[in-house]
Protein backbone atom coordinates (compact mmCIF):
# COMPACT_ATOMS: atom_id res chain seq x y z
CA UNK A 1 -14.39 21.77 -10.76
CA UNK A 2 -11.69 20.53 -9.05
CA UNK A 3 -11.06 21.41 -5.17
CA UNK A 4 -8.04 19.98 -3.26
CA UNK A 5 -6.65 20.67 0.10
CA UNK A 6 -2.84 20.16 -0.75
CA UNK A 7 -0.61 20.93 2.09
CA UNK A 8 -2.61 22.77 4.19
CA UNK A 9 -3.30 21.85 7.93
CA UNK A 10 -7.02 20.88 6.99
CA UNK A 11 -7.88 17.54 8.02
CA UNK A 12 -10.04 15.20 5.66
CA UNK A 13 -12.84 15.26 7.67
CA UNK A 14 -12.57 19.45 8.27
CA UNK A 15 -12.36 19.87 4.93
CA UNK A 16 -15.84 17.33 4.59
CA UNK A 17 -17.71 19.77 6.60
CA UNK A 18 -16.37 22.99 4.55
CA UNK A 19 -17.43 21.25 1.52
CA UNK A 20 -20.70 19.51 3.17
CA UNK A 21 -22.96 20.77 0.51
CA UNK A 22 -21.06 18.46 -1.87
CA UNK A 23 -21.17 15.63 0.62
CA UNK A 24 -24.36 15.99 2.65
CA UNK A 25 -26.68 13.42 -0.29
CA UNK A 26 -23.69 10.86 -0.34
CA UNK A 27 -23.70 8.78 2.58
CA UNK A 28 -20.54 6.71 0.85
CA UNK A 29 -17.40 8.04 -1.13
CA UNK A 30 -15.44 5.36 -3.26
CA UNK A 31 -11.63 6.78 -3.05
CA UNK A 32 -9.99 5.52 -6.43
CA UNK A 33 -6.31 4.23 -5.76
CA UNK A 34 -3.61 5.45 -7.79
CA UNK A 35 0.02 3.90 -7.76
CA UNK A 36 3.34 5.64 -6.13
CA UNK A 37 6.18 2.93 -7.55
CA UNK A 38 9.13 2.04 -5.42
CA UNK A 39 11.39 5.05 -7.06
CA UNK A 40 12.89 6.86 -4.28
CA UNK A 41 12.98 10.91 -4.28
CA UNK A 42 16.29 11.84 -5.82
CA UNK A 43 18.77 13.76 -3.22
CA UNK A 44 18.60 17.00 -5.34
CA UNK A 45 14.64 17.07 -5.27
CA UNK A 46 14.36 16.69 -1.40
CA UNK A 47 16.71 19.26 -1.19
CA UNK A 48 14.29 21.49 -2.64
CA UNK A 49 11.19 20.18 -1.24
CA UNK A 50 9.82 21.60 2.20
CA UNK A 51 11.97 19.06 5.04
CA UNK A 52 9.98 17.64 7.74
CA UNK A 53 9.75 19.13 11.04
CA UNK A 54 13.52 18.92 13.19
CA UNK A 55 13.89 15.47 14.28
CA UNK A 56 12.15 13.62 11.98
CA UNK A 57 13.83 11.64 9.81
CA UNK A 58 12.17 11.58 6.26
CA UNK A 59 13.58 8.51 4.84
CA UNK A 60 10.76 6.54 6.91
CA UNK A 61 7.75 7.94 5.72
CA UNK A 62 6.43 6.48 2.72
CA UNK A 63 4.87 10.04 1.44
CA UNK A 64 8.08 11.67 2.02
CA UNK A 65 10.57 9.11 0.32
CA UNK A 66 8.12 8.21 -2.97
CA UNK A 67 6.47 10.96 -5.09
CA UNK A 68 6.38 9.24 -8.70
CA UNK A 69 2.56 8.17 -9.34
CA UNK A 70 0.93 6.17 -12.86
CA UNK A 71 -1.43 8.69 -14.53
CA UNK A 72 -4.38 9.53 -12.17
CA UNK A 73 -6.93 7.99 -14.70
CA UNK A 74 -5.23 5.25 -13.96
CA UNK A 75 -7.48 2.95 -11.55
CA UNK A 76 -5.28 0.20 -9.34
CA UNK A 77 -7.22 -2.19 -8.18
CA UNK A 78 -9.94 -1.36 -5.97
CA UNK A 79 -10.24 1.97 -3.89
CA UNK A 80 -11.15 2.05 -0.04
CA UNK A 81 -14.54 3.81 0.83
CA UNK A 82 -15.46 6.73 3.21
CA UNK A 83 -19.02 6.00 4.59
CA UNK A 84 -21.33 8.42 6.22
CA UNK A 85 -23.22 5.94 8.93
CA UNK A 86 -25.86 8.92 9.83
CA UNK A 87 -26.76 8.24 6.62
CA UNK A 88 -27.91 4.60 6.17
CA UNK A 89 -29.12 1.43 8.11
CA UNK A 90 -26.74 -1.14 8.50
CA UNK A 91 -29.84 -3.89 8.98
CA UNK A 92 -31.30 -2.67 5.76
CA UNK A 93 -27.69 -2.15 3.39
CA UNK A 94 -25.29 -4.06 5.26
CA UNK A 95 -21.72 -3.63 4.51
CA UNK A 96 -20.14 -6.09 1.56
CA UNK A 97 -16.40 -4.48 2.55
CA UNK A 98 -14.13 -2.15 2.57
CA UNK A 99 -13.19 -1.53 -0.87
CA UNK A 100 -16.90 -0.45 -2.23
CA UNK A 101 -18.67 -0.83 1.23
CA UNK A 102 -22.38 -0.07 0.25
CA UNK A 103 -22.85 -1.56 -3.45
CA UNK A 104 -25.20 0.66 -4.61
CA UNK A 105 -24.57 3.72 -3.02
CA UNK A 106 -20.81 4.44 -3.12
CA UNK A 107 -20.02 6.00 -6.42
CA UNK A 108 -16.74 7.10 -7.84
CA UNK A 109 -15.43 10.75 -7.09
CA UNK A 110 -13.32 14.03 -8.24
CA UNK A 111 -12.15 15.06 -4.95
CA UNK A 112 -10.13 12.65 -3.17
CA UNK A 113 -7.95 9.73 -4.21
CA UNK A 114 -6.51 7.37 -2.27
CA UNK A 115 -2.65 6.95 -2.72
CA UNK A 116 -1.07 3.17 -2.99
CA UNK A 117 2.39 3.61 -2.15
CA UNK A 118 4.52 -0.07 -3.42
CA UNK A 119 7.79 1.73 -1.47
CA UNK A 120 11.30 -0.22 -1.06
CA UNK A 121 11.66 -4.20 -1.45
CA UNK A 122 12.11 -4.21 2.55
CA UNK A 123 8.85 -2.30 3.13
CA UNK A 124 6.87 -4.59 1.25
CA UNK A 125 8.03 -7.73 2.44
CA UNK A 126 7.61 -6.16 6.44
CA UNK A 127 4.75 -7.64 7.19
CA UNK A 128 5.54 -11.15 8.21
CA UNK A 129 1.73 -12.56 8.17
CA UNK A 130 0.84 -11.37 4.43
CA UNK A 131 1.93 -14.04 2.18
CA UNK A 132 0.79 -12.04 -0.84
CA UNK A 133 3.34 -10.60 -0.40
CA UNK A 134 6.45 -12.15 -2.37
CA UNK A 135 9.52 -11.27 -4.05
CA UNK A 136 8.26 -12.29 -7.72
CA UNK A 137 4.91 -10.52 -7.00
CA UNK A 138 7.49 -7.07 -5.98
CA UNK A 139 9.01 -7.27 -9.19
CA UNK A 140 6.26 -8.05 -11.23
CA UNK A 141 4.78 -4.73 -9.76
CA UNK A 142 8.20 -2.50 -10.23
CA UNK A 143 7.93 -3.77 -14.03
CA UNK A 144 4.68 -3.54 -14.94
CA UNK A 145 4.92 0.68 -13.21
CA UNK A 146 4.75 3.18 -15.68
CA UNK A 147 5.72 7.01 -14.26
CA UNK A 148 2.86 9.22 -14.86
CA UNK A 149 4.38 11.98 -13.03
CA UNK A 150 5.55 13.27 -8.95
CA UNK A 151 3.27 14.90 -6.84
CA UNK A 152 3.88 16.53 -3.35
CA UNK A 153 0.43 17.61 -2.18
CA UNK A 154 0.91 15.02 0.60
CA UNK A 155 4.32 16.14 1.56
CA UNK A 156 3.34 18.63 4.05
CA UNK A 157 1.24 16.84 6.18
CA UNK A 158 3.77 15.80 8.51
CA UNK A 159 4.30 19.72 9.69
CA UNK A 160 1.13 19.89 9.89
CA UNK A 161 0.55 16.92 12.59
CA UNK A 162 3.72 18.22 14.24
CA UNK A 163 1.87 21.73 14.23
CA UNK A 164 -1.68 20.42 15.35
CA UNK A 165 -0.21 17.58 18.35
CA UNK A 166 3.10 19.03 19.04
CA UNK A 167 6.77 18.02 17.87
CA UNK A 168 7.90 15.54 20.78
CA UNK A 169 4.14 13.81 20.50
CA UNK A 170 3.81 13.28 16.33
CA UNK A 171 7.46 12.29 16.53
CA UNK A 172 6.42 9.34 19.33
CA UNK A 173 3.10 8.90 17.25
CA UNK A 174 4.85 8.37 13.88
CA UNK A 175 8.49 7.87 13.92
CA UNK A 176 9.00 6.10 16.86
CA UNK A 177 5.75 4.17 16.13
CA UNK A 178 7.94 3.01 12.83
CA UNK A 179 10.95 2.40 14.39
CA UNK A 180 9.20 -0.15 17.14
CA UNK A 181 7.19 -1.74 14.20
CA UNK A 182 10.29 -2.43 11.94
CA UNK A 183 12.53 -3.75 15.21
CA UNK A 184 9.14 -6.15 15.79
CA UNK A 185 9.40 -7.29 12.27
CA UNK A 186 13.06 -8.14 12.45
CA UNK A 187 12.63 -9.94 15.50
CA UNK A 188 9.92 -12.35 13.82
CA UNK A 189 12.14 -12.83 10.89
CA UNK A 190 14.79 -13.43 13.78
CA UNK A 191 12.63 -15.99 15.66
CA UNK A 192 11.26 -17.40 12.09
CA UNK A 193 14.26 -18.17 10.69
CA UNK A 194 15.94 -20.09 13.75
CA UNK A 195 12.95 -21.78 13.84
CA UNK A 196 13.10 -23.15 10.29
CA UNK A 197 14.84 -26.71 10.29
């Protein structure tokens, strides 16, 4: 049976305890990761999709600008792990990391997924310490996608946290938040650069 919280206002971790009797015997979740590629939500879609809340621009939110996935059976790498800690001893099972963080007692499931968005060339290369990240390795990832279909359950989360926190505070906690990031990243690339011989 499949149960999914779209875009309603429910949190992960309200919709957890509404659901508990599926969760209560697991005290880890493995989230499979499934692929958004780097194509960009056409001008004629958003216009028909729900907009973000006044004053947010959409263009910098991943979930907002990227809704084309690979097929959902489709497993990308590893997934990231929800752990119950009421529910083991770290002493006894310690943690082995975050992807599958207790080996023998995080198993796969139906419910949630855990979305991998690639987004635009500059996005990717943003993070001036990861030198995983490369141009090559961006490319070889754009050809290797294969469209599996779009998806919007994510896209209303944004109203949502403006609903739940207010407008003025989930625009400083997420746009602005962006906008600081980015302007620290070009100021390393700045400083980088003239530093270079």
């Amino acid at each position: 049976e499949e149960r999914h919280f779209g875009n309603s206002s429910m949190t992960v971790s309200s919709f957890m305890h509404s659901e508990k009797d599926n969760f209560s015997h697991q005290a880890c979740l493995l989230l499979p990761r499934t692929l958004f590629g780097p194509h960009e939500t056409s001008p004629d879609d958003a216009a028909r999709l729900e907009p973000p809340p006044a004053g947010i621009n959409a263009s910098l939110f991943q979930t907002l600008r990227f809704r084309i996935h690979e097929s959902w059976e489709k497993r990308t790498g590893l997934g990231k792990s929800i752990v119950d800690s009421s529910q083991y001893d770290a002493a006894s099972d310690p943690p082995i990391g975050v992807h599958r963080v207790l080996r023998k007692r995080c198993p796969d499931n139906d419910v949630f997924r855990l979305q991998h968005y690639v987004g635009s060339l500059e996005v990717y290369m943003s993070r001036p310490n990861d030198h995983r990240r490369t141009l090559g390795k961006f490319q070889r990832t754009v050809q290797a996608f294969i469209p599996g279909g779009s998806n919007d359950d994510l896209r209303g989360w944004l109203s949502a946290f403006s609903k739940n926190v207010g407008l003025q505070r989930a625009i400083r906690l997420t746009q602005v938040t962006i906008l600081e990031a980015l302007s620290e990243v070009e100021e390393y690339r700045k400083n980088w650069n003239s530093s270079m011989p």
